[in-house]
Protein backbone atom coordinates (compact mmCIF):
# COMPACT_ATOMS: atom_id res chain seq x y z
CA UNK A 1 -28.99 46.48 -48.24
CA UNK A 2 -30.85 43.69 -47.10
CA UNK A 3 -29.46 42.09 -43.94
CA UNK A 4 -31.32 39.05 -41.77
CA UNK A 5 -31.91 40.36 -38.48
CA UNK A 6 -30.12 37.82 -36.10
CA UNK A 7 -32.25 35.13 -34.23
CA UNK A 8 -32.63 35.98 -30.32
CA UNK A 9 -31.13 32.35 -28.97
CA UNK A 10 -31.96 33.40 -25.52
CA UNK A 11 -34.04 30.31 -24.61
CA UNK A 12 -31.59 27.80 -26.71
CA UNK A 13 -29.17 29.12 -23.93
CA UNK A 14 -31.51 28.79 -20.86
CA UNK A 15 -32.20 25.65 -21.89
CA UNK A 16 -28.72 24.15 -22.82
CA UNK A 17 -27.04 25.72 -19.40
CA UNK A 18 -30.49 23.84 -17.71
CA UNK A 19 -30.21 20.37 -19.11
CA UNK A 20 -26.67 20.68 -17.72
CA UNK A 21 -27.23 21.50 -14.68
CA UNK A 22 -29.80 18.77 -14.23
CA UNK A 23 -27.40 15.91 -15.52
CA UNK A 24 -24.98 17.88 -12.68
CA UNK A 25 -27.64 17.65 -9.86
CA UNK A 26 -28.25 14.02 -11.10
CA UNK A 27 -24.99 12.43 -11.43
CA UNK A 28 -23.35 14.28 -7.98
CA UNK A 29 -26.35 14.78 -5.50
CA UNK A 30 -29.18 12.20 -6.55
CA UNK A 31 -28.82 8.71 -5.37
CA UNK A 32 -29.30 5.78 -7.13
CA UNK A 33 -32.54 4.29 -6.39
CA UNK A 34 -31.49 0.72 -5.72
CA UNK A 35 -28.82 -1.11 -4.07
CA UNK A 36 -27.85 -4.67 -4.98
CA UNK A 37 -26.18 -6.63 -2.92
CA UNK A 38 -27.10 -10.35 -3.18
CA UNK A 39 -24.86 -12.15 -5.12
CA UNK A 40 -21.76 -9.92 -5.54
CA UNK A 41 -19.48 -13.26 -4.55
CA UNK A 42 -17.08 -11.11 -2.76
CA UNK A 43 -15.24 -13.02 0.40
CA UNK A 44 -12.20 -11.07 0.59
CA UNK A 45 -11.06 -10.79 4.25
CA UNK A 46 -11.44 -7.28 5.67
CA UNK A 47 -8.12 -6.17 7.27
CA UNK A 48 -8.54 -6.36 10.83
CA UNK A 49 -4.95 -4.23 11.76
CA UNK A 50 -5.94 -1.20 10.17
CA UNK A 51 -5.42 1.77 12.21
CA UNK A 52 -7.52 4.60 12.36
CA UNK A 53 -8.80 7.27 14.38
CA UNK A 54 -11.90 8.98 15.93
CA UNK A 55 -12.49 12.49 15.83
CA UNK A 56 -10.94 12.89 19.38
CA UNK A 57 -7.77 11.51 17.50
CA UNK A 58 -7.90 8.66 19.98
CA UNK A 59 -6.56 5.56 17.76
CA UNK A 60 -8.91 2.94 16.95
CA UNK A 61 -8.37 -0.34 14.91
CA UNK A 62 -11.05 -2.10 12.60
CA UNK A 63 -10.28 -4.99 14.95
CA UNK A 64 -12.41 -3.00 17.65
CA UNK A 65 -15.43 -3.74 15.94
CA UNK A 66 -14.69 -7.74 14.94
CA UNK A 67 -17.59 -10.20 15.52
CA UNK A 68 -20.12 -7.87 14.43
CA UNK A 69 -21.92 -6.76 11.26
CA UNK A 70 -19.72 -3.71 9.76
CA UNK A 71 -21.02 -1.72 7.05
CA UNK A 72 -18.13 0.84 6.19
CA UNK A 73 -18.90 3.97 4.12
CA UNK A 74 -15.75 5.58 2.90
CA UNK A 75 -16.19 9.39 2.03
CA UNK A 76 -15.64 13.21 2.11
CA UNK A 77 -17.38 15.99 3.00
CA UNK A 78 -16.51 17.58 0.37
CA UNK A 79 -17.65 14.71 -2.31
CA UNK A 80 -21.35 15.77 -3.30
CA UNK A 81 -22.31 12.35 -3.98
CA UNK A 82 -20.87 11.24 -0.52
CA UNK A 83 -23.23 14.07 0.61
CA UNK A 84 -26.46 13.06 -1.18
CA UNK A 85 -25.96 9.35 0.53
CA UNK A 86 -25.35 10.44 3.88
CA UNK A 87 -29.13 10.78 4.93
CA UNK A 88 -30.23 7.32 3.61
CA UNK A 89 -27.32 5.84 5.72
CA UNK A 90 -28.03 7.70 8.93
CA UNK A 91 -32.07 6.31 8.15
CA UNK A 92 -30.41 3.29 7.99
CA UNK A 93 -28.65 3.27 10.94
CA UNK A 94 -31.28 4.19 12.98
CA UNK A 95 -33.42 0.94 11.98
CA UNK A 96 -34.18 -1.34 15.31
CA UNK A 97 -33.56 -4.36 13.34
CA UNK A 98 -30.17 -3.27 12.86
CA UNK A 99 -28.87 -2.84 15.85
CA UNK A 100 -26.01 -4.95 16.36
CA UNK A 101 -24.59 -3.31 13.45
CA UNK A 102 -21.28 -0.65 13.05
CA UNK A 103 -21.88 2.31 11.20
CA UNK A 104 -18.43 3.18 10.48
CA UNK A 105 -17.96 6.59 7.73
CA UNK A 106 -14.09 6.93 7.06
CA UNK A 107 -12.35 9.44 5.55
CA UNK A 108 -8.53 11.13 4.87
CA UNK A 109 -10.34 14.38 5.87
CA UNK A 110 -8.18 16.10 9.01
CA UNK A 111 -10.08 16.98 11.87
CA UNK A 112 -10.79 20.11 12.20
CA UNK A 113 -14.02 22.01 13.03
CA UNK A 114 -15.96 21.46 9.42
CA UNK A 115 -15.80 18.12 9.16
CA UNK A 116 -16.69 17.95 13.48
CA UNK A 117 -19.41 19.96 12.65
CA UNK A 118 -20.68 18.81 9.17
CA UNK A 119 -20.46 14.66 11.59
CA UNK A 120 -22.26 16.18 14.58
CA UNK A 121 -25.04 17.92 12.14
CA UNK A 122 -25.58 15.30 9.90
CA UNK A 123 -24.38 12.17 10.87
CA UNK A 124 -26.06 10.72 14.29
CA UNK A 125 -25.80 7.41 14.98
CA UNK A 126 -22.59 6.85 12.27
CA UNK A 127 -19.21 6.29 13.72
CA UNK A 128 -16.76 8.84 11.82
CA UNK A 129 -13.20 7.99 11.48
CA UNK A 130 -9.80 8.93 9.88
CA UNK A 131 -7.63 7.56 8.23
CA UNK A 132 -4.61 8.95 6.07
CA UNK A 133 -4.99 5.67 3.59
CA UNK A 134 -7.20 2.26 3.05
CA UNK A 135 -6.17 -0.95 2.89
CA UNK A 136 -5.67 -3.19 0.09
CA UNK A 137 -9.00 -4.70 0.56
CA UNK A 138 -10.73 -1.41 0.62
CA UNK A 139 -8.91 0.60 -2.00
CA UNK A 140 -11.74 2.12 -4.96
CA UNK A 141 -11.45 4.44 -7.67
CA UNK A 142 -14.14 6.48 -6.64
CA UNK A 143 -16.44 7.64 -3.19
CA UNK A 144 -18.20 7.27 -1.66
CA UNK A 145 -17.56 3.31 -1.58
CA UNK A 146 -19.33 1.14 1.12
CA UNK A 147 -18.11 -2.11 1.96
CA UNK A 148 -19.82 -5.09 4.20
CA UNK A 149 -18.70 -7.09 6.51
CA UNK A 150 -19.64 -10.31 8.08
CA UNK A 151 -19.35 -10.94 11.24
CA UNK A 152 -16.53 -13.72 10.51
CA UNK A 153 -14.82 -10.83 8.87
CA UNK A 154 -15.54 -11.46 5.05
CA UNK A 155 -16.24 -8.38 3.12
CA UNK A 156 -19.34 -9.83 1.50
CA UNK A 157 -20.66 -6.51 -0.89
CA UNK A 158 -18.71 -3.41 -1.61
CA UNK A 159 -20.55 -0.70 -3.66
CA UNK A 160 -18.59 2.18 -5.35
CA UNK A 161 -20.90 5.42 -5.69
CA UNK A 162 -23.66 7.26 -4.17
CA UNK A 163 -26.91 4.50 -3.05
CA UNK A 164 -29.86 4.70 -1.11
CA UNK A 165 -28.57 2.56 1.60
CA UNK A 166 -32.37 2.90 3.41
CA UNK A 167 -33.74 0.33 0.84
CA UNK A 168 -35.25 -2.61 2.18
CA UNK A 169 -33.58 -4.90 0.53
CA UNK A 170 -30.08 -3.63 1.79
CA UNK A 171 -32.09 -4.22 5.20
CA UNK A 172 -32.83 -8.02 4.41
CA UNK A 173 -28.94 -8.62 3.58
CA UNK A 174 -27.78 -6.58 6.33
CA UNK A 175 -30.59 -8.80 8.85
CA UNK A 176 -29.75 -12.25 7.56
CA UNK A 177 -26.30 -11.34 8.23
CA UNK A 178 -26.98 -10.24 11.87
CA UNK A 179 -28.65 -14.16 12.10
């Protein structure tokens, strides 16, 4: 009997399961390189009432922070997108030019010691916050999302997914803003 010995598809599986994991890696943990924001048109009034709360669960309002610059990041800890942006926006926030700006993260997370510690560890100089649901104006289909806000309280950019808020153009909106 003559039988064909069977092919050894070894490396056909190594490299199937690796091109999956790297389309994995790049769609939930690598950022996107660029962030546009000039031109998005949006003027939708951000919603002032909403109630939320810190940490502490001492209640807090968006209203707190009217009159100033307000970029709000909605996300999760456990989100691995939310995860991969976190760094850039904590960069970000730490930029002298930007001062004068809020920092606010949001999420539906409870409070409880992971998320305390996962904020204290990795997010210095953004103000966390809860809340159990968005407003209208802030609803998205996905996280994270980050929404801007003028200082006259028109959300003026929103971006839904994970960015590399650091970018220096993000810098230049955020700045003539602050003018």
């Amino acid at each position: 009997m003559n039988e064909t010995p069977k092919k050894d598809r070894t490396w056909l599986y190594v490299g199937v399961a690796f091109a999956a994991f790297w389309a994995a890696y790049l769609i939930f943990f690598n950022p996107r390189n660029a962030v546009h924001l000039e031109g998005t048109g949006l003027t939708l009034p951000a919603d002032y009432g909403w109630k939320l709360e810190d940490l502490e669960g001492k209640p807090v309002t968006l209203g707190d922070y009217r009159g100033r610059v307000i970029l709000l990041n909605v996300f999760a800890t456990w989100c691995g997108p939310c995860l991969g942006e976190m760094p850039s926006l904590v960069s970000l926030a730490k930029n002298p030019k930007l001062k004068g700006v809020a920092f606010l993260c949001v999420t539906n997370e409870t409070s409880d010691r992971s998320l305390d510690k996962y904020a204290q560890s990795n997010m210095q100089g953004l103000t966390v916050l809860r809340s159990e649901a968005l407003p209208a104006v802030f609803t998205t289909e996905g996280i994270p999302a980050t929404f801007i806000i003028a200082p006259d309280g028109a959300v003026v950019a929103s971006v839904v997914g994970a960015a590399n808020w650091n970018d220096p153009a993000v810098v230049d909106f955020v700045e003539k803003l602050l003018k």
